[in-house]
C-alpha atoms as a PDB file:
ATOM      1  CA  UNK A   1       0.000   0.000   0.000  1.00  0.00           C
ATOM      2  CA  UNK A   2       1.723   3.020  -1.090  1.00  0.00           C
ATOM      3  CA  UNK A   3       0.830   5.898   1.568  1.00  0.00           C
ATOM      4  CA  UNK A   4       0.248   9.796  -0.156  1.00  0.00           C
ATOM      5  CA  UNK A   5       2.865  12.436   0.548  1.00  0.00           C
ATOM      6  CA  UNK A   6       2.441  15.858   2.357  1.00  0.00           C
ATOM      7  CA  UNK A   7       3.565  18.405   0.004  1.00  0.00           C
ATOM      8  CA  UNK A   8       2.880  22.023   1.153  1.00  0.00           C
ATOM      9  CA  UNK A   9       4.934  24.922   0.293  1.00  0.00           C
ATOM     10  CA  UNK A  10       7.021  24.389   3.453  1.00  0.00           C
ATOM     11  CA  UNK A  11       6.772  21.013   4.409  1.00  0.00           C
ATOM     12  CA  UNK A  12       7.370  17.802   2.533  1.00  0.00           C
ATOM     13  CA  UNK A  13       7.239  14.371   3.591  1.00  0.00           C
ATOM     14  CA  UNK A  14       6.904  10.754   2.337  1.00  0.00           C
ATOM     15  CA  UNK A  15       6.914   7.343   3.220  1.00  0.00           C
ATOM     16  CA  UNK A  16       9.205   4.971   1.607  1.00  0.00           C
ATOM     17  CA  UNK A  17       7.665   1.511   1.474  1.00  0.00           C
ATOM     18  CA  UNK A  18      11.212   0.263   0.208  1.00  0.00           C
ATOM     19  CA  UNK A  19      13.904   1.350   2.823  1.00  0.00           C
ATOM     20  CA  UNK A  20      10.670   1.438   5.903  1.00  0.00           C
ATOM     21  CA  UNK A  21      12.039   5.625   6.320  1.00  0.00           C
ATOM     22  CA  UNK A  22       9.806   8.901   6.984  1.00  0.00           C
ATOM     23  CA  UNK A  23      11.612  11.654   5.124  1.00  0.00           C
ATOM     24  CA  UNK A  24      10.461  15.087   5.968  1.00  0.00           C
ATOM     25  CA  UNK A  25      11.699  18.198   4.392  1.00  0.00           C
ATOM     26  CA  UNK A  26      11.233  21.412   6.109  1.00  0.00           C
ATOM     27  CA  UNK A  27      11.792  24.495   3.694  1.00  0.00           C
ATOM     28  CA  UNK A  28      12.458  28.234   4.031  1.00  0.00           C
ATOM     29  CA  UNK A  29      10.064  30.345   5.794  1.00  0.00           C
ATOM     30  CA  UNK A  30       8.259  27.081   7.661  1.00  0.00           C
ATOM     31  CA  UNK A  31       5.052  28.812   9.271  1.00  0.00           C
ATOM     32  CA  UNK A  32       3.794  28.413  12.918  1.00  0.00           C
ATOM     33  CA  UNK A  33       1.578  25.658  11.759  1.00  0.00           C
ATOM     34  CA  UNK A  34       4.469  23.929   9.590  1.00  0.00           C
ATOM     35  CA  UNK A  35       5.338  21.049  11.773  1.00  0.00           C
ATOM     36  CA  UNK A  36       1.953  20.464  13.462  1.00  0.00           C
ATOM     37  CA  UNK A  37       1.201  19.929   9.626  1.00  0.00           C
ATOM     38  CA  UNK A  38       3.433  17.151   9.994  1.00  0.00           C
ATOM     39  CA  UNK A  39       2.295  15.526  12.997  1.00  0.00           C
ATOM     40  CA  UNK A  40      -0.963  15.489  11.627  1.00  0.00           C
ATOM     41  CA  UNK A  41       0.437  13.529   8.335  1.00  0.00           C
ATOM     42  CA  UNK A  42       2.101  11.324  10.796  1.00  0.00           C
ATOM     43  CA  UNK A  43      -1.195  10.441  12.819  1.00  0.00           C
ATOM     44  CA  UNK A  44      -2.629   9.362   9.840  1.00  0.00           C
ATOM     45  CA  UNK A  45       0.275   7.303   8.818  1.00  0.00           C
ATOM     46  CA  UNK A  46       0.360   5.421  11.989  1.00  0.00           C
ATOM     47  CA  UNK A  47      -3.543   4.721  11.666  1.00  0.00           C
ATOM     48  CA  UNK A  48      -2.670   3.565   8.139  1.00  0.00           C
ATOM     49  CA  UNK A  49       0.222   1.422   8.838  1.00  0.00           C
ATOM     50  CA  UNK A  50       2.177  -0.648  11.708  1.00  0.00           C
ATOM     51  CA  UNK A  51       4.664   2.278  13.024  1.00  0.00           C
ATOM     52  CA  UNK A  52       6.962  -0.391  14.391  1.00  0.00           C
ATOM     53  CA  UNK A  53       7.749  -1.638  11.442  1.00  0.00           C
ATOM     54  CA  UNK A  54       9.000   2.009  10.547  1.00  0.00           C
ATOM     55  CA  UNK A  55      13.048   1.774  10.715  1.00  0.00           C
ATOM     56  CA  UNK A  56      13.714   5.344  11.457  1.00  0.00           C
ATOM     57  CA  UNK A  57      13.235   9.059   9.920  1.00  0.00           C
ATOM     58  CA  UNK A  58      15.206  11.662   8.611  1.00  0.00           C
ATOM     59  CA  UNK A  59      14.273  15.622   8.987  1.00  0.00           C
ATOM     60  CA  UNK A  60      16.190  17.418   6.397  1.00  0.00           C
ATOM     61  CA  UNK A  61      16.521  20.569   7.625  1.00  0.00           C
ATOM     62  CA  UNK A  62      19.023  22.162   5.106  1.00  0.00           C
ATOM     63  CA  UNK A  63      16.733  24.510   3.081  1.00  0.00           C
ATOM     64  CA  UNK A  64      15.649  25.971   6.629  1.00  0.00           C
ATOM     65  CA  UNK A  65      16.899  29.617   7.099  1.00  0.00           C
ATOM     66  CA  UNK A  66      14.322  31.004   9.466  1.00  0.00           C
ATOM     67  CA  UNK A  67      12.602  29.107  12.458  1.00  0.00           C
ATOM     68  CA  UNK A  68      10.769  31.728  14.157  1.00  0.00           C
ATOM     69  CA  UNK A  69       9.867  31.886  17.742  1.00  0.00           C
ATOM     70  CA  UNK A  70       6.328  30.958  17.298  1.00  0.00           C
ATOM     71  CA  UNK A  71       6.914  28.118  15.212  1.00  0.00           C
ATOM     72  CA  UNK A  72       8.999  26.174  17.716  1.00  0.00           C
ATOM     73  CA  UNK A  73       6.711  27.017  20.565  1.00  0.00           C
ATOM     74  CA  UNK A  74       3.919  25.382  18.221  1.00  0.00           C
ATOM     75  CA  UNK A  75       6.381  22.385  17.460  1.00  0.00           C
ATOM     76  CA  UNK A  76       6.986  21.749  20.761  1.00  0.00           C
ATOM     77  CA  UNK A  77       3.455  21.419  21.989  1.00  0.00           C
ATOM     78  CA  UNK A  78       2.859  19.243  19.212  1.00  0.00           C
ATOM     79  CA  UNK A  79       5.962  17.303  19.864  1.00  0.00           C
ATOM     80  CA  UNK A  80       4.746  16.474  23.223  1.00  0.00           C
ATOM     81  CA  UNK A  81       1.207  15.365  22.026  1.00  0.00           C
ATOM     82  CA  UNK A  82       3.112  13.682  19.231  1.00  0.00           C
ATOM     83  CA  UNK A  83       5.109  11.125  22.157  1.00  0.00           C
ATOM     84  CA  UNK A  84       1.840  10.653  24.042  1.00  0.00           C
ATOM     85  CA  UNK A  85      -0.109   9.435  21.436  1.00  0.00           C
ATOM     86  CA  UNK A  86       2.237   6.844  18.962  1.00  0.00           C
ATOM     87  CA  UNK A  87       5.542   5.199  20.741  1.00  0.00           C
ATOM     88  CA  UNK A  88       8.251   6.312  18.872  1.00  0.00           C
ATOM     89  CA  UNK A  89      10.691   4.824  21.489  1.00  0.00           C
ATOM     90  CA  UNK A  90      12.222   2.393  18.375  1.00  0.00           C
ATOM     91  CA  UNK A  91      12.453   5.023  15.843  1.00  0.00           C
ATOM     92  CA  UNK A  92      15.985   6.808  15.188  1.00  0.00           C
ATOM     93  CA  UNK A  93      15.701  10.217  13.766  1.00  0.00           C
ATOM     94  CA  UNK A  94      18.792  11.982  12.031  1.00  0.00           C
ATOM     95  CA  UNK A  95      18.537  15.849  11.792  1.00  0.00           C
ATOM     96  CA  UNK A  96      20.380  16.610   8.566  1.00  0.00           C
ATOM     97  CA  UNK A  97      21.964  20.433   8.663  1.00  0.00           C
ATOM     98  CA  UNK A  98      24.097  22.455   7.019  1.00  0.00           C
ATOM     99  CA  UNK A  99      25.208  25.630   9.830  1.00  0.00           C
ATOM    100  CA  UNK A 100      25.279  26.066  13.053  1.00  0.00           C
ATOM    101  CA  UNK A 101      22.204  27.851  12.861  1.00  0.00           C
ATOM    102  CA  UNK A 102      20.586  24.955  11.873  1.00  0.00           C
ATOM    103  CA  UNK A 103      22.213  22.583  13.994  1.00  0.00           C
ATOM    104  CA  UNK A 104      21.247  25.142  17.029  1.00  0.00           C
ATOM    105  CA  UNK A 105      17.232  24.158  16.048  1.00  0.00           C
ATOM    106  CA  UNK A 106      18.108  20.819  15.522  1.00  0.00           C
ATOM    107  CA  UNK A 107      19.782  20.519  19.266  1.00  0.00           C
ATOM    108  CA  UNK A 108      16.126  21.868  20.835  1.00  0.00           C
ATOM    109  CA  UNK A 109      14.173  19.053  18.983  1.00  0.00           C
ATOM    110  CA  UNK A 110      17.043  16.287  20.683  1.00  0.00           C
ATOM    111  CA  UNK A 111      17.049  17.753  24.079  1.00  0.00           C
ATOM    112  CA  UNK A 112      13.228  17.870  24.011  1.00  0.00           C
ATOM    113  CA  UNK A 113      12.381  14.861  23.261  1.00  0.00           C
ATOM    114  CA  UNK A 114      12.554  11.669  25.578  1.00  0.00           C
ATOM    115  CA  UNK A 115      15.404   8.999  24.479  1.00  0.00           C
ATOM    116  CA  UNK A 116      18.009  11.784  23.039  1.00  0.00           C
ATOM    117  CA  UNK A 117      20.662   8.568  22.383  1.00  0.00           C
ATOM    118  CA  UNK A 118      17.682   7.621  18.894  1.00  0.00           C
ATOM    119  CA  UNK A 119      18.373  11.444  17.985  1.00  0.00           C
ATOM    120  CA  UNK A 120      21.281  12.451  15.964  1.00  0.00           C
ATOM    121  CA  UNK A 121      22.094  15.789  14.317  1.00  0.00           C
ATOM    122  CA  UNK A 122      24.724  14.879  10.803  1.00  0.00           C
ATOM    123  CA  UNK A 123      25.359  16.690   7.918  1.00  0.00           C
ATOM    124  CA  UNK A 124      24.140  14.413   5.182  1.00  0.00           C
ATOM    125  CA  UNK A 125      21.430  11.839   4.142  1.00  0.00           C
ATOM    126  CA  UNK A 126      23.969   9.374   3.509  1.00  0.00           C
ATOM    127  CA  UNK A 127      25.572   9.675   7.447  1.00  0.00           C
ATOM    128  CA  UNK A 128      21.806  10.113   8.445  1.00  0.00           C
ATOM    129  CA  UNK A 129      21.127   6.122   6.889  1.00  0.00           C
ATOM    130  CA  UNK A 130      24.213   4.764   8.619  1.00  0.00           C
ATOM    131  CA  UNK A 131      23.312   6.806  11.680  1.00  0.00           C
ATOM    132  CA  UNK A 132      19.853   4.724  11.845  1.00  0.00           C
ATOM    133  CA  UNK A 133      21.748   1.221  10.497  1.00  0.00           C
ATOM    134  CA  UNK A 134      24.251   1.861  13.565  1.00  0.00           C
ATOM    135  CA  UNK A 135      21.392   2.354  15.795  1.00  0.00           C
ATOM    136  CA  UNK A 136      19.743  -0.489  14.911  1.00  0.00           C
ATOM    137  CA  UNK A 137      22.817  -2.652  15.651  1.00  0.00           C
ATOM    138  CA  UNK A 138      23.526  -1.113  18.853  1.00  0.00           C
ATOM    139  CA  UNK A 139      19.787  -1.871  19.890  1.00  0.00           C
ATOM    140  CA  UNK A 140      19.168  -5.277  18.349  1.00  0.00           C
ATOM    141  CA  UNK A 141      16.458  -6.156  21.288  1.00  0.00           C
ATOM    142  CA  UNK A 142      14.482  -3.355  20.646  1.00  0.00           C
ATOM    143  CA  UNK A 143      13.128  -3.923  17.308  1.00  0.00           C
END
């Protein structure tokens, strides 16, 4: 079952059947709204399919220039609801950056968010897959 993509002006996501990854995309100017956009996508996704069969995500962050205030307060809120409602315990999550600027937003999302040690902040997809194929050898009993 092939699940539809979010595409919006500032947020993209998809997931890929093949390699069991959620690849978001946040782009330039992401609005207040932008990641509760993805949350919702991700509700639905977890409705639609088994989320522990999901073997990890990557949040390209790279086009990002401007996260403003109100848009992480609104993330985190929904990043909370977000780890209430689906267990996402199992799921590595690479940040992929290109500044410090960027790796500064990415650092908030890791030190919010329960289990830091599945979080990792890198600098391209390609460390982002071996970040989650390192995980998943490290943690062998959890999937």
């Amino acid at each position: 079952m092939t699940y539809p993509a979010l595409n919006t002006p500032n947020v993209q996501a998809h997931y890929d059947e093949h390699t069991k990854l959620i690849m978001l995309t946040y782009l330039d100017n992401l609005p207040p709204n932008g990641p509760n956009l993805f949350y919702e996508w991700l509700y639905d996704l977890a409705d639609a399919i088994e989320i522990g069969n999901v073997h990890g995500g990557i949040i390209d962050i790279r086009p990002l220039t401007n996260f403003p205030a109100m848009t992480l307060g609104s993330s985190v809120k929904g990043a909370k609801v977000l780890n209430q409602r689906i267990d996402l315990s199992q799921l590595p999550v690479a940040y992929v950056v290109k500044n410090l600027y960027q790796r500064e937003v990415a650092q908030m999302f890791v030190k919010m968010a329960p289990q830091a040690n599945r979080r990792a902040i890198i600098d391209s997809l390609e460390k982002g897959l071996k970040f989650i194929e390192d995980w998943h050898k490290a943690n062998p009993h959890e999937k």
